[in-house]
Each structure stands twice: as structure tokens, then as C-alpha cells.
N, C-alpha and C. Protein backbone atom coordinates (compact mmCIF):
# COMPACT_ATOMS: atom_id res chain seq x y z
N UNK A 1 -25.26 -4.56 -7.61
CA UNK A 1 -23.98 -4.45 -8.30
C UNK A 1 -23.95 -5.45 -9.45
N UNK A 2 -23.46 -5.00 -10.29
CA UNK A 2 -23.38 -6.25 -11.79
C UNK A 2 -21.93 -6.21 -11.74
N UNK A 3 -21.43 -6.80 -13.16
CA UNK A 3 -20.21 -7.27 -13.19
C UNK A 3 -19.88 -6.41 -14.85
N UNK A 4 -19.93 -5.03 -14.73
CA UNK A 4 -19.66 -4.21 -16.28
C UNK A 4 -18.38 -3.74 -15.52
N UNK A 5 -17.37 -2.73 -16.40
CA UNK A 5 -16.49 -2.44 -16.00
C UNK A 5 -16.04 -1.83 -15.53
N UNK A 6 -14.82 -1.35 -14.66
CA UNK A 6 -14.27 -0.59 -13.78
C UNK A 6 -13.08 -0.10 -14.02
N UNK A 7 -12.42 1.09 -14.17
CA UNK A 7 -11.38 1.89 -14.92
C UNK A 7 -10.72 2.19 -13.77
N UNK A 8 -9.39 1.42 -13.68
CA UNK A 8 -8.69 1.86 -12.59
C UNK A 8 -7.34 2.07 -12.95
N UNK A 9 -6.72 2.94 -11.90
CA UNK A 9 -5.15 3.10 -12.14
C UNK A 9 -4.15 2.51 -11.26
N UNK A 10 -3.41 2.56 -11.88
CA UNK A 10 -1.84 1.40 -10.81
C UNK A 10 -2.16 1.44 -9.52
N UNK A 11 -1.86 3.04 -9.16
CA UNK A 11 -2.01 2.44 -7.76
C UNK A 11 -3.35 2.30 -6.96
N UNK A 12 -4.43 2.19 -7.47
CA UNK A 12 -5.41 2.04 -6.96
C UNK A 12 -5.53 0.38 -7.10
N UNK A 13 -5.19 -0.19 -8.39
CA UNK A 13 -5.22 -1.59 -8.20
C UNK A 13 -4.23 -1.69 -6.90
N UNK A 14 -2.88 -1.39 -6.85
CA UNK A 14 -1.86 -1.88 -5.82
C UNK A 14 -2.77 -1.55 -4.56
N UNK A 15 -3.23 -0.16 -4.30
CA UNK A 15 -4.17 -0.27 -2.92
C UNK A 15 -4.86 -1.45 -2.66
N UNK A 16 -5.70 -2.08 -3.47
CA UNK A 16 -7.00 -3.08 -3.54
C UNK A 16 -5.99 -4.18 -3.28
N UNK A 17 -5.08 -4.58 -4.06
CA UNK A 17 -3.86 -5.90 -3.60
C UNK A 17 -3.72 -5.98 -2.39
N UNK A 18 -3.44 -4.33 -1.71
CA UNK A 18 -2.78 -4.32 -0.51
C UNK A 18 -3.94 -4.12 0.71
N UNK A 19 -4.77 -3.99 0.31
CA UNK A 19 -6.35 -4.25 1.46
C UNK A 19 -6.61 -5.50 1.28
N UNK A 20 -6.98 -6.30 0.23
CA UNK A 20 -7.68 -7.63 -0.19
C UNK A 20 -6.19 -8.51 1.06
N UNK A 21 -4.90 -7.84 0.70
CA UNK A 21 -4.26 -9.60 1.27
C UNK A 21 -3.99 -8.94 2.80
N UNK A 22 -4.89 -8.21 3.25
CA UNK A 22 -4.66 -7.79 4.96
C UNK A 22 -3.56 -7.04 5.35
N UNK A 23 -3.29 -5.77 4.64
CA UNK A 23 -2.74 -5.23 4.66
C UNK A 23 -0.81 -5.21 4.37
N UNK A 24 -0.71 -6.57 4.13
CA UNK A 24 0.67 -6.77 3.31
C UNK A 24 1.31 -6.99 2.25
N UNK A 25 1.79 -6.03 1.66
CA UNK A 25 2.36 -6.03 0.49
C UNK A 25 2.49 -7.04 -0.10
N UNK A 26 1.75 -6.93 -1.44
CA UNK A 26 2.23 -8.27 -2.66
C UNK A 26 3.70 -8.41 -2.91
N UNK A 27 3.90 -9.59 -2.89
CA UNK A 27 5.52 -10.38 -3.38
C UNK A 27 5.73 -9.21 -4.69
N UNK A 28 6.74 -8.64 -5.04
CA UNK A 28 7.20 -8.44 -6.72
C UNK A 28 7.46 -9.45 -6.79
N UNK A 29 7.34 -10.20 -8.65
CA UNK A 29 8.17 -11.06 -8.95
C UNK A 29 9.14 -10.77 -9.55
N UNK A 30 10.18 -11.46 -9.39
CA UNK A 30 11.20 -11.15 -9.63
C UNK A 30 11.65 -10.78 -11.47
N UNK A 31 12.01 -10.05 -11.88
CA UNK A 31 12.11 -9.92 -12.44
C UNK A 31 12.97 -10.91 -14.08
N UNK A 32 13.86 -11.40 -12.91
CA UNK A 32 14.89 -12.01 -13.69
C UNK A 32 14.40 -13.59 -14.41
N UNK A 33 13.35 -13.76 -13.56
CA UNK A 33 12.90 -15.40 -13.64
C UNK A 33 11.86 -15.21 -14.03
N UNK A 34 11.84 -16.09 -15.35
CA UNK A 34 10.25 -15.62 -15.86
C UNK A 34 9.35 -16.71 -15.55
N UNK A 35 9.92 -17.45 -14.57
CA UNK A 35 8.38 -18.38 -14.23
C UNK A 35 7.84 -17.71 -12.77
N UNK A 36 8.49 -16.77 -12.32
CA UNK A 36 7.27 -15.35 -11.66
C UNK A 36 6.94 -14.10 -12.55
N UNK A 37 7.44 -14.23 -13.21
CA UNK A 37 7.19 -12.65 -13.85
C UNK A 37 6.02 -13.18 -15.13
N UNK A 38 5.85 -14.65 -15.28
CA UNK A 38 4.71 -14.96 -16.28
C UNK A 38 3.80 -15.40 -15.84
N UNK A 39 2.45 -14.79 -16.42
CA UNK A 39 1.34 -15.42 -15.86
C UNK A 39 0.72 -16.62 -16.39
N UNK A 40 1.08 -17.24 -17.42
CA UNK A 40 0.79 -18.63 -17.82
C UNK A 40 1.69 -19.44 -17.17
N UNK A 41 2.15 -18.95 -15.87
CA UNK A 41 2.58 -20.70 -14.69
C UNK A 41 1.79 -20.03 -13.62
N UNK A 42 1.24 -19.20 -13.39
CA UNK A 42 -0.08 -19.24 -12.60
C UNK A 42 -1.55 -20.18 -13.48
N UNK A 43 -1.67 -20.16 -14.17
CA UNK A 43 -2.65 -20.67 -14.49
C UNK A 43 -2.87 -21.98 -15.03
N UNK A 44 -1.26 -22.55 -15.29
CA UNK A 44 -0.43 -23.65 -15.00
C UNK A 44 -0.98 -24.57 -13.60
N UNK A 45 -0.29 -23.88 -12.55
CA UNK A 45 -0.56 -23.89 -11.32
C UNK A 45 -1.78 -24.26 -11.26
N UNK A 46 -2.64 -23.63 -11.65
CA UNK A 46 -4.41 -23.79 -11.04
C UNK A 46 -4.55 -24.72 -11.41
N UNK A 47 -4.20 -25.27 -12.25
CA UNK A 47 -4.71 -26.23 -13.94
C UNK A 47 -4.21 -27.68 -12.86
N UNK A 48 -2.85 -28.01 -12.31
CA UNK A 48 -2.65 -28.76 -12.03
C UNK A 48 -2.76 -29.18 -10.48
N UNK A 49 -3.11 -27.99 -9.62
CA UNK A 49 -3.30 -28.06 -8.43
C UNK A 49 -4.92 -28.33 -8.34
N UNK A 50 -5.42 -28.80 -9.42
CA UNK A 50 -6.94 -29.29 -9.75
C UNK A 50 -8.28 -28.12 -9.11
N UNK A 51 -7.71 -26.76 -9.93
CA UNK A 51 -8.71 -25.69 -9.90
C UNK A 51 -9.02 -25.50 -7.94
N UNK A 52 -8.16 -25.64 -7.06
CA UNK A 52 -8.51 -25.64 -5.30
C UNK A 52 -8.34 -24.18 -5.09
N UNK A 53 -7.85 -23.08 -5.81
CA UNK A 53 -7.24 -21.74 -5.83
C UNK A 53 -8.77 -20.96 -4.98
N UNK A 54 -9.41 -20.48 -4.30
CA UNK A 54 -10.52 -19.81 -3.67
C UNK A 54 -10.33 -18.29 -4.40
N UNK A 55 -11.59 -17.80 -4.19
CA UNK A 55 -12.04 -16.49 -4.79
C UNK A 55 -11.23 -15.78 -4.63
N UNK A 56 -11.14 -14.83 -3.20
CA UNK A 56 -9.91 -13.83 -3.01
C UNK A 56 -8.19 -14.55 -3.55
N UNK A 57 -8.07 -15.40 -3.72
CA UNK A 57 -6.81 -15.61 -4.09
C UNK A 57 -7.10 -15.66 -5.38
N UNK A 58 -7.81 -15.99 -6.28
CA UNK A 58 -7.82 -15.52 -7.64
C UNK A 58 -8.04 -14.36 -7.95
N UNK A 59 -8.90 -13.57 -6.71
CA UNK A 59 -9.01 -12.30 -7.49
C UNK A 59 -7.82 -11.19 -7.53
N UNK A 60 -6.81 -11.68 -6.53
CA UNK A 60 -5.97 -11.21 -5.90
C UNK A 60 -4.69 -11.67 -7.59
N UNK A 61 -4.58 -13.04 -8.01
CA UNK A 61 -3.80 -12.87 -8.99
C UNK A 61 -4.23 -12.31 -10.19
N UNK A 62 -5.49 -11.67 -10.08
CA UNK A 62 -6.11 -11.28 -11.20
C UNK A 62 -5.67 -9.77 -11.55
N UNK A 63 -5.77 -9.00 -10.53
CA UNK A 63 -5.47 -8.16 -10.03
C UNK A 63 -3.76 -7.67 -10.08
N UNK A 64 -3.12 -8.88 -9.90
CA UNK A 64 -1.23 -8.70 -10.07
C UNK A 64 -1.05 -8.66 -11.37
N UNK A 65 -1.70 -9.26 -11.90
CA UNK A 65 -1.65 -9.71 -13.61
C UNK A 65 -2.15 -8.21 -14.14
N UNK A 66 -2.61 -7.26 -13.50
CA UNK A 66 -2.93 -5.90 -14.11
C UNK A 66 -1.87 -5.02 -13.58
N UNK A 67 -1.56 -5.28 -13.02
CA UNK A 67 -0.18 -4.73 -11.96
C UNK A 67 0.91 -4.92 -13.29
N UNK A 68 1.04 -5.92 -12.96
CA UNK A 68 2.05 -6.44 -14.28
C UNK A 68 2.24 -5.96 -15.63
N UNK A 69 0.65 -5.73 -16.20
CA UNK A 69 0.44 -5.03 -16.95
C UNK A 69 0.93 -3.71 -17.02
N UNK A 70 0.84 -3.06 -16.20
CA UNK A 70 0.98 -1.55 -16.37
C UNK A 70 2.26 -1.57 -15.87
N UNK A 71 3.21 -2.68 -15.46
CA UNK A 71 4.54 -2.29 -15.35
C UNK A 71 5.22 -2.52 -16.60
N UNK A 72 4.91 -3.68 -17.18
CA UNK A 72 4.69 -3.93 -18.82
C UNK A 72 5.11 -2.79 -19.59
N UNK A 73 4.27 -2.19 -19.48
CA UNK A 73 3.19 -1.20 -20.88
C UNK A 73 4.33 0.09 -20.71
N UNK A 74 4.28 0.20 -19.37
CA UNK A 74 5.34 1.74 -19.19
C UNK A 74 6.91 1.28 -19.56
N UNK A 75 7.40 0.89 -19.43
CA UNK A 75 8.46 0.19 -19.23
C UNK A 75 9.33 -0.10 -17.97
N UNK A 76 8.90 0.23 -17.19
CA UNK A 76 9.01 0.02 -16.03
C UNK A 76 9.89 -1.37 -15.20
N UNK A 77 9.31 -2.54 -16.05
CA UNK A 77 9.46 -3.72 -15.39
C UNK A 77 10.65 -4.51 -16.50
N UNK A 78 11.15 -3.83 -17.71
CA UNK A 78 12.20 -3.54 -17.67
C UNK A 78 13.51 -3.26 -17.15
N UNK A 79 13.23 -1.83 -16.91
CA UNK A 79 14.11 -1.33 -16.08
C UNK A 79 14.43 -1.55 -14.68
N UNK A 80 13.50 -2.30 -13.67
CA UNK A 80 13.66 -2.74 -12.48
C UNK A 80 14.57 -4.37 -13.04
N UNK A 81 14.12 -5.04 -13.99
CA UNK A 81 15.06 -6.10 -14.69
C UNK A 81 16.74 -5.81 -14.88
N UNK A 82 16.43 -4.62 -15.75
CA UNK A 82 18.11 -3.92 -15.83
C UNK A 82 18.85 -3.92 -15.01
N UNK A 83 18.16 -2.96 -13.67
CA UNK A 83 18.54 -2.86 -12.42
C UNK A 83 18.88 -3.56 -11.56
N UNK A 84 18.43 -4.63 -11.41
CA UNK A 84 18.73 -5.81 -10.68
C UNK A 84 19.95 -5.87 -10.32
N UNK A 85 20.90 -5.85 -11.23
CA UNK A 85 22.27 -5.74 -10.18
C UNK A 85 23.04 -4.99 -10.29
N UNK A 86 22.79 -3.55 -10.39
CA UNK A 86 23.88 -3.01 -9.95
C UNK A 86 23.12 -1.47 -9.46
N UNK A 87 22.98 -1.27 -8.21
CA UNK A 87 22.71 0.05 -7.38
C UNK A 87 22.93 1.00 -7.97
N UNK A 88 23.48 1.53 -8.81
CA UNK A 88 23.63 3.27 -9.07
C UNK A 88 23.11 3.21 -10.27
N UNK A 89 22.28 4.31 -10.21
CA UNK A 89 21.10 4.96 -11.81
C UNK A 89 22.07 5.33 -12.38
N UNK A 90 22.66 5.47 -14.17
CA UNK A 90 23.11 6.41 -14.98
C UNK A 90 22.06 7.47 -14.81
N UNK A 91 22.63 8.48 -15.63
CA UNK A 91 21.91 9.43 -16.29
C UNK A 91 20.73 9.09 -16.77
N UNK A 92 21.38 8.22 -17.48
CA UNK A 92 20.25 7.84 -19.06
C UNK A 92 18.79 6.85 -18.14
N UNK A 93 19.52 6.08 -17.55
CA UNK A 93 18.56 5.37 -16.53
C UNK A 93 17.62 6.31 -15.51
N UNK A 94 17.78 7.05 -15.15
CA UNK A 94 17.23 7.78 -14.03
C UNK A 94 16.22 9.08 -15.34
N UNK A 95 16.51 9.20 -16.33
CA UNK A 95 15.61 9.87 -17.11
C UNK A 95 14.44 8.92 -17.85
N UNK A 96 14.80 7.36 -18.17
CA UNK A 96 14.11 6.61 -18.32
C UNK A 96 13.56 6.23 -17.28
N UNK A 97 14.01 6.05 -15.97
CA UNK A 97 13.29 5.99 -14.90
C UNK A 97 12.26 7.09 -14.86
N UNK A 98 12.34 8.28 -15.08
CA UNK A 98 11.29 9.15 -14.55
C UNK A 98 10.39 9.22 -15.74
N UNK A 99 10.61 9.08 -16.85
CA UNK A 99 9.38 8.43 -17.72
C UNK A 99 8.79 8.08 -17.73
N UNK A 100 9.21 6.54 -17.16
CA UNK A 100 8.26 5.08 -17.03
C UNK A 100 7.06 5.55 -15.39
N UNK A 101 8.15 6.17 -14.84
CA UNK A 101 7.10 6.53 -13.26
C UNK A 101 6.40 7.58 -13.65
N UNK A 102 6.10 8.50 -15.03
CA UNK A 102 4.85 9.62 -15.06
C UNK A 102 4.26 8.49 -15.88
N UNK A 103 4.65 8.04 -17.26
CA UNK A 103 3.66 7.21 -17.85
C UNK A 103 2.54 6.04 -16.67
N UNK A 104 3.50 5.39 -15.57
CA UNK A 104 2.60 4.76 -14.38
C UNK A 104 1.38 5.38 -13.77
N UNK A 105 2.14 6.39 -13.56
CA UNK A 105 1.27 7.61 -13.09
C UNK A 105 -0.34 7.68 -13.99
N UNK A 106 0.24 7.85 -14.73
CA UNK A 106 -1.28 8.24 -15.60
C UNK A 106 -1.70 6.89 -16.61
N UNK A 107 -0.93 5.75 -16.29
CA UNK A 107 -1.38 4.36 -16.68
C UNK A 107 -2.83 3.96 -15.89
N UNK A 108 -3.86 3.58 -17.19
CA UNK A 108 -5.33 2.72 -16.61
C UNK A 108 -5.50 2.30 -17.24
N UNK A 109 -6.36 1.13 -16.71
CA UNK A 109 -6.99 -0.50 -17.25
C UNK A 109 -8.75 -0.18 -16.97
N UNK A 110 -9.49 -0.94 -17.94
CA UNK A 110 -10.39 -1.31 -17.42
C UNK A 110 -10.41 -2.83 -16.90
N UNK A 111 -11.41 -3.06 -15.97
CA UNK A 111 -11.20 -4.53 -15.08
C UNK A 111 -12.57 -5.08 -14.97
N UNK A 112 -12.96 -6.50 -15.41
CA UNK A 112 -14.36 -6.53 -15.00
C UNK A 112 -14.80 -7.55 -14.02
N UNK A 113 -15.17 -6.92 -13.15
CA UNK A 113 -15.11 -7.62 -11.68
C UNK A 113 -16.80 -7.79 -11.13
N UNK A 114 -17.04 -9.11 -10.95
CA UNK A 114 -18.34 -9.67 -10.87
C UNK A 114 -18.67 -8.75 -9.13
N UNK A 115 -19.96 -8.92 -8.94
CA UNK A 115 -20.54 -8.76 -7.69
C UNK A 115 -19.83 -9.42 -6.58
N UNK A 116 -19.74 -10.08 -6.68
CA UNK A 116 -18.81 -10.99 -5.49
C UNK A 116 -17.15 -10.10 -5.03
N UNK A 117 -16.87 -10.14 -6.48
CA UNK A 117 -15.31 -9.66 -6.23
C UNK A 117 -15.37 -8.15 -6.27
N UNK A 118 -16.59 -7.52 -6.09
CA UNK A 118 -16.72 -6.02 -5.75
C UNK A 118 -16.74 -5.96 -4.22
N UNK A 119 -17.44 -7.31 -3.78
CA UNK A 119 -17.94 -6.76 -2.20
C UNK A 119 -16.80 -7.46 -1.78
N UNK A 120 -16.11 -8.26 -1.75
CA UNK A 120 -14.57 -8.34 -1.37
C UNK A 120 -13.38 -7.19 -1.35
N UNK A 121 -13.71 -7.12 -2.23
CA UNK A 121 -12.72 -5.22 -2.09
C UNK A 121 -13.06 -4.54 -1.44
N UNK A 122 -14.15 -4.01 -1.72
CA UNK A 122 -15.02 -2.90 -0.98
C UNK A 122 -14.58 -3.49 0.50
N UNK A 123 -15.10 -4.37 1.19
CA UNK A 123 -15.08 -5.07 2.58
C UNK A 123 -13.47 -4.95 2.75
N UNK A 124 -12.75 -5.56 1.77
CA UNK A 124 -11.17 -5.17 2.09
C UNK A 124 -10.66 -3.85 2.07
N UNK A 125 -10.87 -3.06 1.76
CA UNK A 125 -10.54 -1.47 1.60
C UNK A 125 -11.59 -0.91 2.79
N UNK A 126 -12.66 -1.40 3.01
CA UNK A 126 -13.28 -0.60 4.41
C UNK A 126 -12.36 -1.11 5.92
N UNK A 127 -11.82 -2.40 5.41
CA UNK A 127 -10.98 -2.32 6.89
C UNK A 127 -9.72 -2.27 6.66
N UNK A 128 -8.93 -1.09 6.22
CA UNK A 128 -7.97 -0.53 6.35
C UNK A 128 -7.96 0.63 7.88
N UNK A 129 -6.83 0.40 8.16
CA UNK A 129 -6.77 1.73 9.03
C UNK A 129 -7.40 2.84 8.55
N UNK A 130 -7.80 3.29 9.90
CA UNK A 130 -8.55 4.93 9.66
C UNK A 130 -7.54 5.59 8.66
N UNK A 131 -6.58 5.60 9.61
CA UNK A 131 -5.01 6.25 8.84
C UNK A 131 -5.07 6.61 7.56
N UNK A 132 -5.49 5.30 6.78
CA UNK A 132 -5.33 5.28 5.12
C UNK A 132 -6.63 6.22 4.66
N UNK A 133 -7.73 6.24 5.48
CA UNK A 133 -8.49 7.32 5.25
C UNK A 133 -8.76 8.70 5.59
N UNK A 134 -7.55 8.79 6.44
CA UNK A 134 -7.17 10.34 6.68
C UNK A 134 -6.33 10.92 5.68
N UNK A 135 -5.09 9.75 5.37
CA UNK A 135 -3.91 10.02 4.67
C UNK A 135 -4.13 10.73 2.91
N UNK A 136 -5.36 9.45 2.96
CA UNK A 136 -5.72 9.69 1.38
C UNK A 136 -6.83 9.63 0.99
N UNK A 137 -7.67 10.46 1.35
CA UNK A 137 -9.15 10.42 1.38
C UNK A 137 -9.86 10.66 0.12
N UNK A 138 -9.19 11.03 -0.62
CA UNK A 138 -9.71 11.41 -1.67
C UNK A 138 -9.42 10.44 -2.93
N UNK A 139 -8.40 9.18 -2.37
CA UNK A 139 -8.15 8.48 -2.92
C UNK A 139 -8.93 6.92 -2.57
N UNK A 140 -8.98 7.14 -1.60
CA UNK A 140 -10.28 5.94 -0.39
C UNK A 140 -11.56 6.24 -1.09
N UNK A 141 -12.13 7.21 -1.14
CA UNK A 141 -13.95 7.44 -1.52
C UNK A 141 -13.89 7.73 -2.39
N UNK A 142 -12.85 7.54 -3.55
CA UNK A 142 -13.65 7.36 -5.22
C UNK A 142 -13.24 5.89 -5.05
N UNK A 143 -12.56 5.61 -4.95
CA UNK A 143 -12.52 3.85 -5.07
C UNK A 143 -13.26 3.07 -4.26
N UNK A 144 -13.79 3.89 -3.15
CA UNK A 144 -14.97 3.21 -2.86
C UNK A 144 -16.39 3.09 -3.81
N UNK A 145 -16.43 4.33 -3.87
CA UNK A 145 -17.43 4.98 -4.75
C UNK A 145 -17.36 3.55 -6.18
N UNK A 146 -16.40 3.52 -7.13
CA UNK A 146 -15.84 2.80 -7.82
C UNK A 146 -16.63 1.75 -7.63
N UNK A 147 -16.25 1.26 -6.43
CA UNK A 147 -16.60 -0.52 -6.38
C UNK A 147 -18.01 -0.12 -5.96
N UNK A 148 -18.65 0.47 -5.35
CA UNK A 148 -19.95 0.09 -5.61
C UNK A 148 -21.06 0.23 -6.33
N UNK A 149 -20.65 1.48 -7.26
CA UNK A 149 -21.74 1.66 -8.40
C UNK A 149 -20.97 0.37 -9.54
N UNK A 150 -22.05 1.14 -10.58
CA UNK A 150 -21.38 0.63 -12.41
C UNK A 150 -22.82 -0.58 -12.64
């Protein structure tokens, strides 16, 4: 395995988030506060916590930071901002909502992920429940496939 690139989509990164941290959902950050919703106080963080951050946990914010991205890019992470306080969609919201969720939809990154942080995924996505490979099989063995060629 080398470290050239890998073309993935939202939710296949969110799968890999959600295998790599043992099957539990990544934190959202919050929207409203931009010292979670920015990734220069993660790297802040590293900088002053004197670089102690380990592999899977970097690869893991590496990974949110593409997340982020593609909530970014669609507008998405916006509108979950908007939303924040008050429960009922307008019109106008719920048509911009379904925008931003087809543009997600068909939102991809390329990612370039060394040998190391291939066989970490791979190893994290092989021990998912069977389940997730009954459920979505066709979504399991190209992203397997994925992480081990290139």
C-alpha cells in the first residue's frame, strides 16, 4: 500500500469516523461556537499539548476536518447553524435543506492517507458488526476495496 490518493464521499468518510472510534458516533461541533467548528484550535491544541495527539486520533481529526468540509461546501453547516434554535423548517428552509442533503449526497474529496492510516481503517471497518455488512454491502466492499489498493 503507498500513500497516493483516495476519492471518497461524506458518508463513507462518516462510516470510517464511525468504525476508526469503535463504533460511536463523532461529537458534531457545535455549530454556534467557532472554537469547535474551527480547525485551527485543533491544531492549536496539538501545538500546545506538545505534539502527544497518537495516530488514530489524528487520523480521526483528519478525517472530521473533511466531514466539515463537505458540510462547508454544501451548505449544510450553515443551515444546521440557522437551525439551532428554533424546531420548525420554513418552506424556504426545508427546500434549502433538501439541496444541501442531494449536493452531500454527491459531495467528494480526495484524501491522502499513508500505509499506516490505510491499515487502521481497513482493521476498523473489518470489525464492524456483520450487520453493517449485510445492511450495506455494497457500501462495505468498495471501501474496503478503496483502502487497500491505489
Amino acid at each position: 500500500m503507498d500513500n497516493s490518493d483516495i476519492e471518497l464521499s461524506h458518508n463513507e468518510i462518516s462510516l470510517l469516523v464511525f468504525a476508526i472510534e469503535g463504533g460511536n458516533a463523532a461529537p458534531i461541533p457545535d455549530a454556534s461556537s467557532c472554537e469547535e467548528a474551527c480547525p485551527i484550535i485543533e491544531s492549536v491544541e496539538e501545538l500546545l499539548c506538545g505534539g502527544t495527539i497518537d495516530v488514530k486520533q489524528q487520523l480521526v481529526r483528519h478525517l472530521n476536518s473533511h466531514i466539515r468540509e463537505g458540510l462547508i461546501e454544501c451548505g449544510m453547516f450553515e443551515l444546521m447553524a440557522a437551525q439551532s434554535s428554533s424546531t420548525a423548517f420554513s418552506p424556504e428552509a426545508e427546500t434549502q435543506l433538501q439541496r444541501a442533503s442531494e449536493q452531500l449526497a454527491a459531495w467528494t474529496c480526495r484524501i491522502k492517507l499513508d500505509g499506516e492510516e490505510r491499515r487502521l481503517l481497513h482493521d476498523a471497518l473489518s470489525r464492524l458488526p456483520r450487520s453493517s455488512w449485510i445492511t450495506m454491502p455494497k457500501t462495505m466492499w468498495r471501501l474496503s476495496r478503496k483502502l487497500k489498493r491505489a
